[in-house]
C-alpha atoms as a PDB file:
ATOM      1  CA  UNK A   1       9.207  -2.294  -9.613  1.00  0.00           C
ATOM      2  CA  UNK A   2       9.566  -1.829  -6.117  1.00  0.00           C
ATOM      3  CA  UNK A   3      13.252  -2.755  -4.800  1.00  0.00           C
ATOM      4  CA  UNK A   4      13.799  -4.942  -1.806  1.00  0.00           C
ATOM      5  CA  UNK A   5      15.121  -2.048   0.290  1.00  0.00           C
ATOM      6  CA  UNK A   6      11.711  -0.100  -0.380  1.00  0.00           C
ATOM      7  CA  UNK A   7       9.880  -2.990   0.293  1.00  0.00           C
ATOM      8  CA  UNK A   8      11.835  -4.035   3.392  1.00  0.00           C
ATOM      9  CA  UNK A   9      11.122  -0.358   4.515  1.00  0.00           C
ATOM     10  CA  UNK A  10       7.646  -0.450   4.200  1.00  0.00           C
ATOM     11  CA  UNK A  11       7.345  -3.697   6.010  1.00  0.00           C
ATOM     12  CA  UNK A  12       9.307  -2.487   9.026  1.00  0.00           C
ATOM     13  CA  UNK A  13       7.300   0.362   8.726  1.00  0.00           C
ATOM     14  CA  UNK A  14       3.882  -1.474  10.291  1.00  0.00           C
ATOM     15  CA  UNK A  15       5.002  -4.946  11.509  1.00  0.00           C
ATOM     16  CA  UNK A  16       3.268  -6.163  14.499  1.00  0.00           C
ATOM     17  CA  UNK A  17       6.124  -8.179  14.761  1.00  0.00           C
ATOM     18  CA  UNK A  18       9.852  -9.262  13.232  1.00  0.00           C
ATOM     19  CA  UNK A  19       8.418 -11.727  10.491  1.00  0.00           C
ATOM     20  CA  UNK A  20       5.674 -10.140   9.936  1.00  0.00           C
ATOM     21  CA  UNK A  21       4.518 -10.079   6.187  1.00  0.00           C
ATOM     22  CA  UNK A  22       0.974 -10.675   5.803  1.00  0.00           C
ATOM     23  CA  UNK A  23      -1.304  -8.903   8.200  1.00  0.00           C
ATOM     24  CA  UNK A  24      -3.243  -6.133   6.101  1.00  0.00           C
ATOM     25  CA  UNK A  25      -1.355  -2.748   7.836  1.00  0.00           C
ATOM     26  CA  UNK A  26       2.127  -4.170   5.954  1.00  0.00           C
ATOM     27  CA  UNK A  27      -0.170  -5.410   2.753  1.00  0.00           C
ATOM     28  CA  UNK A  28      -1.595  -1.994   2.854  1.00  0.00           C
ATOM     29  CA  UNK A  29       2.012  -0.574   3.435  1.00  0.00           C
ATOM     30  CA  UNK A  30       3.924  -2.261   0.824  1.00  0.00           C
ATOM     31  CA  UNK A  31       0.685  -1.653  -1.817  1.00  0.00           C
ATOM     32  CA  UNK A  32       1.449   2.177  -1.401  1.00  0.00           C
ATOM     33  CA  UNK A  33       4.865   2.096  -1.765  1.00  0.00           C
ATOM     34  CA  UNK A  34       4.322  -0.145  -5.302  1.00  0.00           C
ATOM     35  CA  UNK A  35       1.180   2.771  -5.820  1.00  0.00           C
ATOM     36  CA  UNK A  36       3.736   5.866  -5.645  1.00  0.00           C
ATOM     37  CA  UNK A  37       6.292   4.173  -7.704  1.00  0.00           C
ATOM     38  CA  UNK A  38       3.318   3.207 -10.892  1.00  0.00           C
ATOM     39  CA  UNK A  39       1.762   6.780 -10.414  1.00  0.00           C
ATOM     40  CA  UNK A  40       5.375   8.199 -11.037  1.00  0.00           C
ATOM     41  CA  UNK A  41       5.457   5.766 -14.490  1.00  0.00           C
ATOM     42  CA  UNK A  42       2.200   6.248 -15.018  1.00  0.00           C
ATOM     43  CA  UNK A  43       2.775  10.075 -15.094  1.00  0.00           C
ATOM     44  CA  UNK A  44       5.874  10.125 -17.362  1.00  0.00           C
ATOM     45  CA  UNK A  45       4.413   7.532 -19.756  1.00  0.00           C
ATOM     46  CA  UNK A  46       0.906   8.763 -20.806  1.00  0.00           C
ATOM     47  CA  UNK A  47      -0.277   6.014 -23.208  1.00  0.00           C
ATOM     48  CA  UNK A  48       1.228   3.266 -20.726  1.00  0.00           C
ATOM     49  CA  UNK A  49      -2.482   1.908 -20.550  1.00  0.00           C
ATOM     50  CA  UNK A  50      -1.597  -1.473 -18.801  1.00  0.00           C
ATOM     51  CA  UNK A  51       0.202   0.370 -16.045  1.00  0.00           C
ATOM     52  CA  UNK A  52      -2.626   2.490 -15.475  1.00  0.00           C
ATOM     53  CA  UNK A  53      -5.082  -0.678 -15.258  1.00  0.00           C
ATOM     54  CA  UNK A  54      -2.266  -2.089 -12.978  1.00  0.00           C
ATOM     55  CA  UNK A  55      -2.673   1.107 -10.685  1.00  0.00           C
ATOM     56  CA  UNK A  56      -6.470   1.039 -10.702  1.00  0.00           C
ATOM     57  CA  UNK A  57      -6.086  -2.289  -9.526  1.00  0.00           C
ATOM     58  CA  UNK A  58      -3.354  -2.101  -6.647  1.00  0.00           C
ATOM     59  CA  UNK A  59      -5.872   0.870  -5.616  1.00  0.00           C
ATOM     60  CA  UNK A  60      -8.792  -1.628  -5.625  1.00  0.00           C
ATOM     61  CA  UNK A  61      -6.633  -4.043  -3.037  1.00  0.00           C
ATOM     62  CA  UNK A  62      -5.325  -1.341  -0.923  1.00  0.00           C
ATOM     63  CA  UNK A  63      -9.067  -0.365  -0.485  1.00  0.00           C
ATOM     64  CA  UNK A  64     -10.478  -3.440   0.117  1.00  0.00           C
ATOM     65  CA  UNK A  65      -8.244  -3.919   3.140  1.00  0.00           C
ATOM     66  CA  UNK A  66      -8.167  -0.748   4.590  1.00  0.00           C
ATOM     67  CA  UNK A  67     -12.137  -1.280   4.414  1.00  0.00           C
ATOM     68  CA  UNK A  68     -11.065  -4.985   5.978  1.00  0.00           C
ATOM     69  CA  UNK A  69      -8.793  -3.722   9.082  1.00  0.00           C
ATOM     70  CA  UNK A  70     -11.607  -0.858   9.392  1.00  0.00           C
ATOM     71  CA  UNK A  71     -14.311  -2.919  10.270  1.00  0.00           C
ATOM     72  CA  UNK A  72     -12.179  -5.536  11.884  1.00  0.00           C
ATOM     73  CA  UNK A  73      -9.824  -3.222  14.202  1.00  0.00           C
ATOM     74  CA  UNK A  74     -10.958   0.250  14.111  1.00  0.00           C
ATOM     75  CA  UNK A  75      -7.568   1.794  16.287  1.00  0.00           C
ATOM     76  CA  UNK A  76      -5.200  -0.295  14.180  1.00  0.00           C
ATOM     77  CA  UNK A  77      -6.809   1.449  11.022  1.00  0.00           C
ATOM     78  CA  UNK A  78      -6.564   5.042  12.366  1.00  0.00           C
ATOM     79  CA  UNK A  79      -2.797   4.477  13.142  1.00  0.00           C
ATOM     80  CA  UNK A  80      -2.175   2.986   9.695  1.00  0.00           C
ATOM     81  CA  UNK A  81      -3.999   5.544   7.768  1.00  0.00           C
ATOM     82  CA  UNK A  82      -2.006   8.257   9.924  1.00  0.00           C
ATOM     83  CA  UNK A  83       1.398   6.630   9.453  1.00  0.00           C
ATOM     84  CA  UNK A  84       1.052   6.377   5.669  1.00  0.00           C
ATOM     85  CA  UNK A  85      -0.167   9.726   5.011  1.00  0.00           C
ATOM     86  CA  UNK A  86      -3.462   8.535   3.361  1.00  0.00           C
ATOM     87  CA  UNK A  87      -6.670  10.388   2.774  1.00  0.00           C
ATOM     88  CA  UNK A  88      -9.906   8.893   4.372  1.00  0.00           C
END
Protein backbone atom coordinates (compact mmCIF):
# COMPACT_ATOMS: atom_id res chain seq x y z
CA UNK A 1 0.00 0.00 0.00
CA UNK A 2 1.27 3.16 -0.98
CA UNK A 3 1.89 5.62 2.15
CA UNK A 4 0.67 9.16 2.16
CA UNK A 5 4.21 10.57 1.95
CA UNK A 6 4.75 8.47 -1.40
CA UNK A 7 1.63 9.47 -2.58
CA UNK A 8 1.94 13.14 -1.61
CA UNK A 9 5.34 12.89 -3.54
CA UNK A 10 4.05 11.71 -6.56
CA UNK A 11 1.33 14.26 -6.66
CA UNK A 12 3.71 17.18 -6.20
CA UNK A 13 5.62 15.53 -8.61
CA UNK A 14 3.14 16.62 -11.80
CA UNK A 15 0.55 19.07 -10.35
CA UNK A 16 -0.51 21.72 -12.64
CA UNK A 17 -1.39 23.31 -9.64
CA UNK A 18 -1.49 23.21 -5.47
CA UNK A 19 -4.80 21.06 -5.24
CA UNK A 20 -4.34 19.35 -7.93
CA UNK A 21 -5.44 15.59 -7.72
CA UNK A 22 -7.22 14.48 -10.66
CA UNK A 23 -5.84 15.56 -13.98
CA UNK A 24 -4.35 12.29 -15.71
CA UNK A 25 -0.25 13.37 -15.41
CA UNK A 26 -0.82 12.98 -11.26
CA UNK A 27 -3.37 9.81 -11.95
CA UNK A 28 -0.67 8.51 -14.12
CA UNK A 29 1.94 9.57 -11.39
CA UNK A 30 0.47 8.18 -8.35
CA UNK A 31 -0.57 4.72 -10.55
CA UNK A 32 3.29 4.16 -10.93
CA UNK A 33 4.26 4.75 -7.68
CA UNK A 34 1.28 2.03 -6.43
CA UNK A 35 2.84 -0.14 -9.82
CA UNK A 36 6.56 -0.24 -8.32
CA UNK A 37 5.41 -0.95 -4.88
CA UNK A 38 2.89 -4.36 -6.26
CA UNK A 39 5.78 -5.40 -8.71
CA UNK A 40 8.13 -5.45 -5.57
CA UNK A 41 5.20 -7.87 -3.72
CA UNK A 42 4.48 -9.35 -6.62
CA UNK A 43 8.18 -10.41 -7.01
CA UNK A 44 8.76 -11.70 -3.43
CA UNK A 45 5.40 -13.50 -3.31
CA UNK A 46 5.18 -15.75 -6.44
CA UNK A 47 1.76 -17.45 -6.03
CA UNK A 48 0.23 -13.95 -4.83
CA UNK A 49 -2.20 -14.36 -7.93
CA UNK A 50 -4.67 -11.51 -6.89
CA UNK A 51 -1.81 -9.06 -6.64
CA UNK A 52 -0.66 -9.92 -9.93
CA UNK A 53 -4.34 -9.42 -11.45
CA UNK A 54 -4.25 -6.16 -9.33
CA UNK A 55 -0.96 -5.12 -11.26
CA UNK A 56 -2.26 -6.11 -14.68
CA UNK A 57 -4.97 -3.94 -13.92
CA UNK A 58 -3.30 -0.64 -12.46
CA UNK A 59 -1.17 -1.24 -15.83
CA UNK A 60 -4.43 -1.27 -17.86
CA UNK A 61 -5.42 2.39 -16.19
CA UNK A 62 -2.06 3.87 -16.38
CA UNK A 63 -2.29 3.00 -20.17
CA UNK A 64 -5.46 4.10 -20.90
CA UNK A 65 -4.55 7.60 -19.78
CA UNK A 66 -1.30 8.00 -20.98
CA UNK A 67 -3.12 6.96 -24.40
CA UNK A 68 -5.87 9.78 -23.05
CA UNK A 69 -3.32 12.85 -22.35
CA UNK A 70 -1.53 11.54 -25.71
CA UNK A 71 -4.13 12.25 -27.96
CA UNK A 72 -5.51 15.07 -25.93
CA UNK A 73 -2.13 17.13 -25.15
CA UNK A 74 0.68 15.71 -27.00
CA UNK A 75 3.66 18.13 -25.03
CA UNK A 76 2.07 17.45 -21.66
CA UNK A 77 2.50 13.61 -22.47
CA UNK A 78 6.17 13.83 -23.59
CA UNK A 79 7.04 15.70 -20.29
CA UNK A 80 5.16 13.15 -18.19
CA UNK A 81 6.52 10.14 -19.82
CA UNK A 82 10.12 11.83 -19.40
CA UNK A 83 9.63 12.77 -15.75
CA UNK A 84 8.50 9.29 -14.72
CA UNK A 85 11.06 7.36 -16.42
CA UNK A 86 8.54 5.34 -18.56
CA UNK A 87 9.08 3.40 -21.73
CA UNK A 88 6.98 4.47 -24.85
Amino acid sequence: MITKDDKAKAIAKLARSDKDVGSPEVQVSILTERIKEVTEHVKNNKHDYMAKRGLIQMVGQRKKLLKHLEQSDFETYKATVAKLGLRK
